[in-house]
N, C-alpha and C. Protein backbone atom coordinates (compact mmCIF):
# COMPACT_ATOMS: atom_id res chain seq x y z
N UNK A 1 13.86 -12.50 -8.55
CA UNK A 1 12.53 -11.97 -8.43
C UNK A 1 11.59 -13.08 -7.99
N UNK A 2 10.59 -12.90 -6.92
CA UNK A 2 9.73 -13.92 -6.89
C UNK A 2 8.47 -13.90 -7.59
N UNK A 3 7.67 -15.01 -7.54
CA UNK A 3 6.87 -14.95 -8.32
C UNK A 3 5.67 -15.78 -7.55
N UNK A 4 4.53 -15.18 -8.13
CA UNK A 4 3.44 -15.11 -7.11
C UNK A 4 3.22 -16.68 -7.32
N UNK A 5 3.69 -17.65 -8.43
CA UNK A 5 3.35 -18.86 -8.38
C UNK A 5 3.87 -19.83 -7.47
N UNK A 6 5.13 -19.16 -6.51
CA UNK A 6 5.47 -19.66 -5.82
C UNK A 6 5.07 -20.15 -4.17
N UNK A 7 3.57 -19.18 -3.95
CA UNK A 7 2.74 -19.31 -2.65
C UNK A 7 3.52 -18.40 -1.41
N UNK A 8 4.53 -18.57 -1.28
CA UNK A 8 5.27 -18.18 -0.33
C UNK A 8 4.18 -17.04 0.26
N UNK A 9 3.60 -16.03 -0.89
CA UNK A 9 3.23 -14.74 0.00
C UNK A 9 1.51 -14.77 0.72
N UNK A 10 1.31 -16.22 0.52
CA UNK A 10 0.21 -16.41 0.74
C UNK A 10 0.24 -17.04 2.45
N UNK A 11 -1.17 -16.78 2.99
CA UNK A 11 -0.98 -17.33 4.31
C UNK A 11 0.19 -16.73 5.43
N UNK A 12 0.21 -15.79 5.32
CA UNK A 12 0.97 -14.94 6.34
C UNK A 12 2.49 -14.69 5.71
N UNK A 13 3.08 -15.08 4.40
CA UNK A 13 4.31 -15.45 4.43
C UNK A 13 4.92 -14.38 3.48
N UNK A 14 6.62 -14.12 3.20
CA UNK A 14 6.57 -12.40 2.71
C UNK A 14 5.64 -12.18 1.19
N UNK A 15 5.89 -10.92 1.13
CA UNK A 15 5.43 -10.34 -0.03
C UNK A 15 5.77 -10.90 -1.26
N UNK A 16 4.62 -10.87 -1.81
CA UNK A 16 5.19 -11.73 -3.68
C UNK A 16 6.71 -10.26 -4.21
N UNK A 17 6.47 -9.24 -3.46
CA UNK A 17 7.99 -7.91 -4.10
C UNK A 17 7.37 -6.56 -3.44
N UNK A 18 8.81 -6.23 -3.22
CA UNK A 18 8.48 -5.05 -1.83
C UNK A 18 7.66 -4.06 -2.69
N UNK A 19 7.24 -4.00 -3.64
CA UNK A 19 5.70 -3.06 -4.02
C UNK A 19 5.08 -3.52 -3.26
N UNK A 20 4.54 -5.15 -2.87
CA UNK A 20 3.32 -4.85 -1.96
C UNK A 20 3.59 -4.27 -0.94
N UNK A 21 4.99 -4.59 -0.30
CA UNK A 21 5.52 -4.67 1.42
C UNK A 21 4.75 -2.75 0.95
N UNK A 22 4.96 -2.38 0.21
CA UNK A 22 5.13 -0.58 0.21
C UNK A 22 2.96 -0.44 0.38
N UNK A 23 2.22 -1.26 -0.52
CA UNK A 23 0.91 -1.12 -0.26
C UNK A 23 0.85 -1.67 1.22
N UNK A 24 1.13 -2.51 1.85
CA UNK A 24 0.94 -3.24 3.34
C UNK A 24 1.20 -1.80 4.47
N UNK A 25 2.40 -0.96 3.85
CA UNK A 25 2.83 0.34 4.78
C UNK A 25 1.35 1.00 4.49
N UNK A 26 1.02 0.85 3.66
CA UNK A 26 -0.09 2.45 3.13
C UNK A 26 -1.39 1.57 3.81
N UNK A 27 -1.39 0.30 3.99
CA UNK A 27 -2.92 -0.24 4.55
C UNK A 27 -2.83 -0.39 5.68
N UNK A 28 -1.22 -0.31 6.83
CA UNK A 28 -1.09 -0.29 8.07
C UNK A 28 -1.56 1.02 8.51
N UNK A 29 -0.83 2.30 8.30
CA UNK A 29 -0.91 3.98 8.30
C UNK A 29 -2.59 4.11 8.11
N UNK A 30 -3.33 3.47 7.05
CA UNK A 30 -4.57 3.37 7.50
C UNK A 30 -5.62 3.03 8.17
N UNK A 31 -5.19 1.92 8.75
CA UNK A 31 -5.18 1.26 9.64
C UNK A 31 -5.42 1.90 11.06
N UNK A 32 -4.29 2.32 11.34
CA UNK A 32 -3.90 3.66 12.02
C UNK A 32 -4.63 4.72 12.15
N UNK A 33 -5.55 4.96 11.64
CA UNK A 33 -6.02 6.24 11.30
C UNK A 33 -5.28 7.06 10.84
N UNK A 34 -4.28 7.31 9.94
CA UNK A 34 -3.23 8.32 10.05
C UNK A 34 -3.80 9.17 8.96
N UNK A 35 -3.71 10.49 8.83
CA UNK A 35 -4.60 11.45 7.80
C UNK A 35 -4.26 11.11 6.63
N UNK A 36 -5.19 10.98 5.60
CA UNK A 36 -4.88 10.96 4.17
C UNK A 36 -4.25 11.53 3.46
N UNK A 37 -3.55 12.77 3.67
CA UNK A 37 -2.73 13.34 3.39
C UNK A 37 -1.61 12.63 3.38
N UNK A 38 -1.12 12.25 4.57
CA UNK A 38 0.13 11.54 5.43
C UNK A 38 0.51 10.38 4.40
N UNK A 39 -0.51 9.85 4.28
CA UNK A 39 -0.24 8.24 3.54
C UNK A 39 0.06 8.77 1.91
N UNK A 40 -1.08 9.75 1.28
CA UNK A 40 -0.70 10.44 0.18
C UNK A 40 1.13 10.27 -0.03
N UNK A 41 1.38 11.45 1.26
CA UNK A 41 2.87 12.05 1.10
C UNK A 41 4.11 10.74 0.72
N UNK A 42 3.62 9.62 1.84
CA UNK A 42 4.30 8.22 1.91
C UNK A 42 4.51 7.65 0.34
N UNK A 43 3.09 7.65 -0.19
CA UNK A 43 3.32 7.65 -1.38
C UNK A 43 4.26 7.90 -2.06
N UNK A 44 4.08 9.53 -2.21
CA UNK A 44 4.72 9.98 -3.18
C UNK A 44 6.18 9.75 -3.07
N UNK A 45 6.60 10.25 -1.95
CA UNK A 45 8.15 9.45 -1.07
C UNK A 45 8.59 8.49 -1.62
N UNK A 46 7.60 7.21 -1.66
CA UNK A 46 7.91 6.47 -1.51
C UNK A 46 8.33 6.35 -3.56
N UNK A 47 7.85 6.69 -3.71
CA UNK A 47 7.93 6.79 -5.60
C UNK A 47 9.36 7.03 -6.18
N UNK A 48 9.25 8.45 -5.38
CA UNK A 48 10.22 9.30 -5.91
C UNK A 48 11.70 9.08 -5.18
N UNK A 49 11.39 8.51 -4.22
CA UNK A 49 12.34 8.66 -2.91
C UNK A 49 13.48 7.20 -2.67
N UNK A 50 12.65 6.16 -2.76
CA UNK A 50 12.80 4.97 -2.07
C UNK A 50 12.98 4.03 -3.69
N UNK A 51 12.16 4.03 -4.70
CA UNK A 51 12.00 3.44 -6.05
C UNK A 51 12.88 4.67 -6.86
N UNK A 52 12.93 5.77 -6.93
CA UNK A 52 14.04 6.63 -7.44
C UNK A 52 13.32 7.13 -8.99
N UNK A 53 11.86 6.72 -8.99
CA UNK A 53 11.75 7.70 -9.89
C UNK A 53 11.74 8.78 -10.48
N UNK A 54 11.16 9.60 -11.64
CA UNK A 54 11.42 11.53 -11.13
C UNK A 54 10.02 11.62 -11.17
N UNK A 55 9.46 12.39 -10.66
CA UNK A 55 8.14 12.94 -10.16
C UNK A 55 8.00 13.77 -11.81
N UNK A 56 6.39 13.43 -11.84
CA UNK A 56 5.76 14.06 -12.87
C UNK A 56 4.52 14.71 -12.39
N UNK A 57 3.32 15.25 -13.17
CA UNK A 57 1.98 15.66 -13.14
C UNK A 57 1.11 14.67 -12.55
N UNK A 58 1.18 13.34 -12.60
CA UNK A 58 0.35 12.40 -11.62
C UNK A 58 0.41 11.10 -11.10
N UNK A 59 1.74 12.47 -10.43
CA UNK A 59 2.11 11.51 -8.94
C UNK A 59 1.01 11.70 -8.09
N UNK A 60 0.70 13.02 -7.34
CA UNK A 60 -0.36 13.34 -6.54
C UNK A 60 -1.82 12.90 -6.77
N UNK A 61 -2.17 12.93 -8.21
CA UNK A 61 -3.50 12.07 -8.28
C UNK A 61 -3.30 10.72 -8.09
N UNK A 62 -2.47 10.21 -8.75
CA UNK A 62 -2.41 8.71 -8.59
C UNK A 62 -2.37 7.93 -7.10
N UNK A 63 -1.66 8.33 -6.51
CA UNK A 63 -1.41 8.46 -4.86
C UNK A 63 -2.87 8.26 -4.76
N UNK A 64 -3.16 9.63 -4.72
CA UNK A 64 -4.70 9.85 -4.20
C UNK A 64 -5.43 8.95 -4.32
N UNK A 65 -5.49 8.22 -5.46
CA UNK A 65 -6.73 7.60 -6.29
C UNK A 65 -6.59 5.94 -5.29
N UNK A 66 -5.19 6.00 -4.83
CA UNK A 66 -4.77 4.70 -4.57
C UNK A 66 -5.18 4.46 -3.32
N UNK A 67 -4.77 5.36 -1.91
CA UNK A 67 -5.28 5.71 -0.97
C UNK A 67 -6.46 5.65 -0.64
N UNK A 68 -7.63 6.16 -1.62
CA UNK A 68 -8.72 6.12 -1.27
C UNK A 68 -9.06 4.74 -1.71
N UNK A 69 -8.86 4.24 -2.96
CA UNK A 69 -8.83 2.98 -2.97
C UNK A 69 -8.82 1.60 -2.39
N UNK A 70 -8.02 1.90 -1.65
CA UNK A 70 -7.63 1.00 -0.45
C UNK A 70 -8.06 1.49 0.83
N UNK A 71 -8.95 2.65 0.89
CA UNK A 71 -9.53 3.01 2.30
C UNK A 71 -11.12 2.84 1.71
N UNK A 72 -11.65 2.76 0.63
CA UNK A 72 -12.63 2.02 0.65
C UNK A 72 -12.64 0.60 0.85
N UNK A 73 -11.98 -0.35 0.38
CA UNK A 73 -11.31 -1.48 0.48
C UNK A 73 -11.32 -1.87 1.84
N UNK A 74 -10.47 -1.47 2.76
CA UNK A 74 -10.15 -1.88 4.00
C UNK A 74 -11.61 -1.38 4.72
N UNK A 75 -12.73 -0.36 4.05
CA UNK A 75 -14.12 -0.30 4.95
C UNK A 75 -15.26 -1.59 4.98
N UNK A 76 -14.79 -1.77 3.89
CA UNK A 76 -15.17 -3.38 4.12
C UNK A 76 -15.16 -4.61 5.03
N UNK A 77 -14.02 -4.49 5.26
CA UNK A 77 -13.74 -5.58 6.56
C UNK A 77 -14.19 -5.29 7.82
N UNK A 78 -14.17 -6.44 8.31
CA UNK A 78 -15.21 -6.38 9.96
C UNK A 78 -13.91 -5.48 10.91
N UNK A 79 -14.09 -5.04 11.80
CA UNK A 79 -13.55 -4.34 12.73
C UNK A 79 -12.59 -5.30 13.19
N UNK A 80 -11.42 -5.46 13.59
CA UNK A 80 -9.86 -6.30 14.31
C UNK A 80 -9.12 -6.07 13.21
N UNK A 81 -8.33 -7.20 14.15
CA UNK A 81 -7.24 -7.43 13.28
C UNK A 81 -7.58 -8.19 11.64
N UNK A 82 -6.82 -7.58 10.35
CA UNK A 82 -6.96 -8.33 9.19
C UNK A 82 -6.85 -9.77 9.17
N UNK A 83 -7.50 -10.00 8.26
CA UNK A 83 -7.03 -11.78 8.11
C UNK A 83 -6.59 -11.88 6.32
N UNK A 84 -5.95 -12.45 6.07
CA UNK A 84 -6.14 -13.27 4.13
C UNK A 84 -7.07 -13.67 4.06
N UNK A 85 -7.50 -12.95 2.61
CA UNK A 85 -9.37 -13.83 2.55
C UNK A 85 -8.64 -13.54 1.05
């Protein structure tokens, strides 16, 4: 397992653990413009699908909550390409 004390994921370099690589998919797709729904669904996929959990009552909010989360988040930044700040 890595560990975030190790820097590696800092400054362009991989993910401190493919949970983020899975938030980086959901902030690219937004990125993208891709409908909120879409990234929702990725989500949940990605939960149930890819991590192998079993789906409960709030999967779909949680998703949601996260999505928008991170699409307020990313309205913040200046227009291009992202940078690490």
């Amino acid at each position: 397992m890595r560990e975030i004390s190790d820097g590696d994921w800092q400054d362009g370099g991989a993910c401190a653990d493919e949970y983020d690589s899975y938030l980086l998919q959901v902030v690219s797709k937004l990125r993208r413009g891709e409908p909120k729904s879409e990234v929702v669904a990725y989500m949940e996929d990605t939960e149930t699908g890819t991590i192998g959990l079993t789906p409960n009552e709030t999967l779909r909010s949680r998703a949601e909550a996260t999505v928008v989360a991170i699409g307020e988040y990313l309205e913040t930044f200046p227009p291009g390409p992202l940078k690490v700040r």
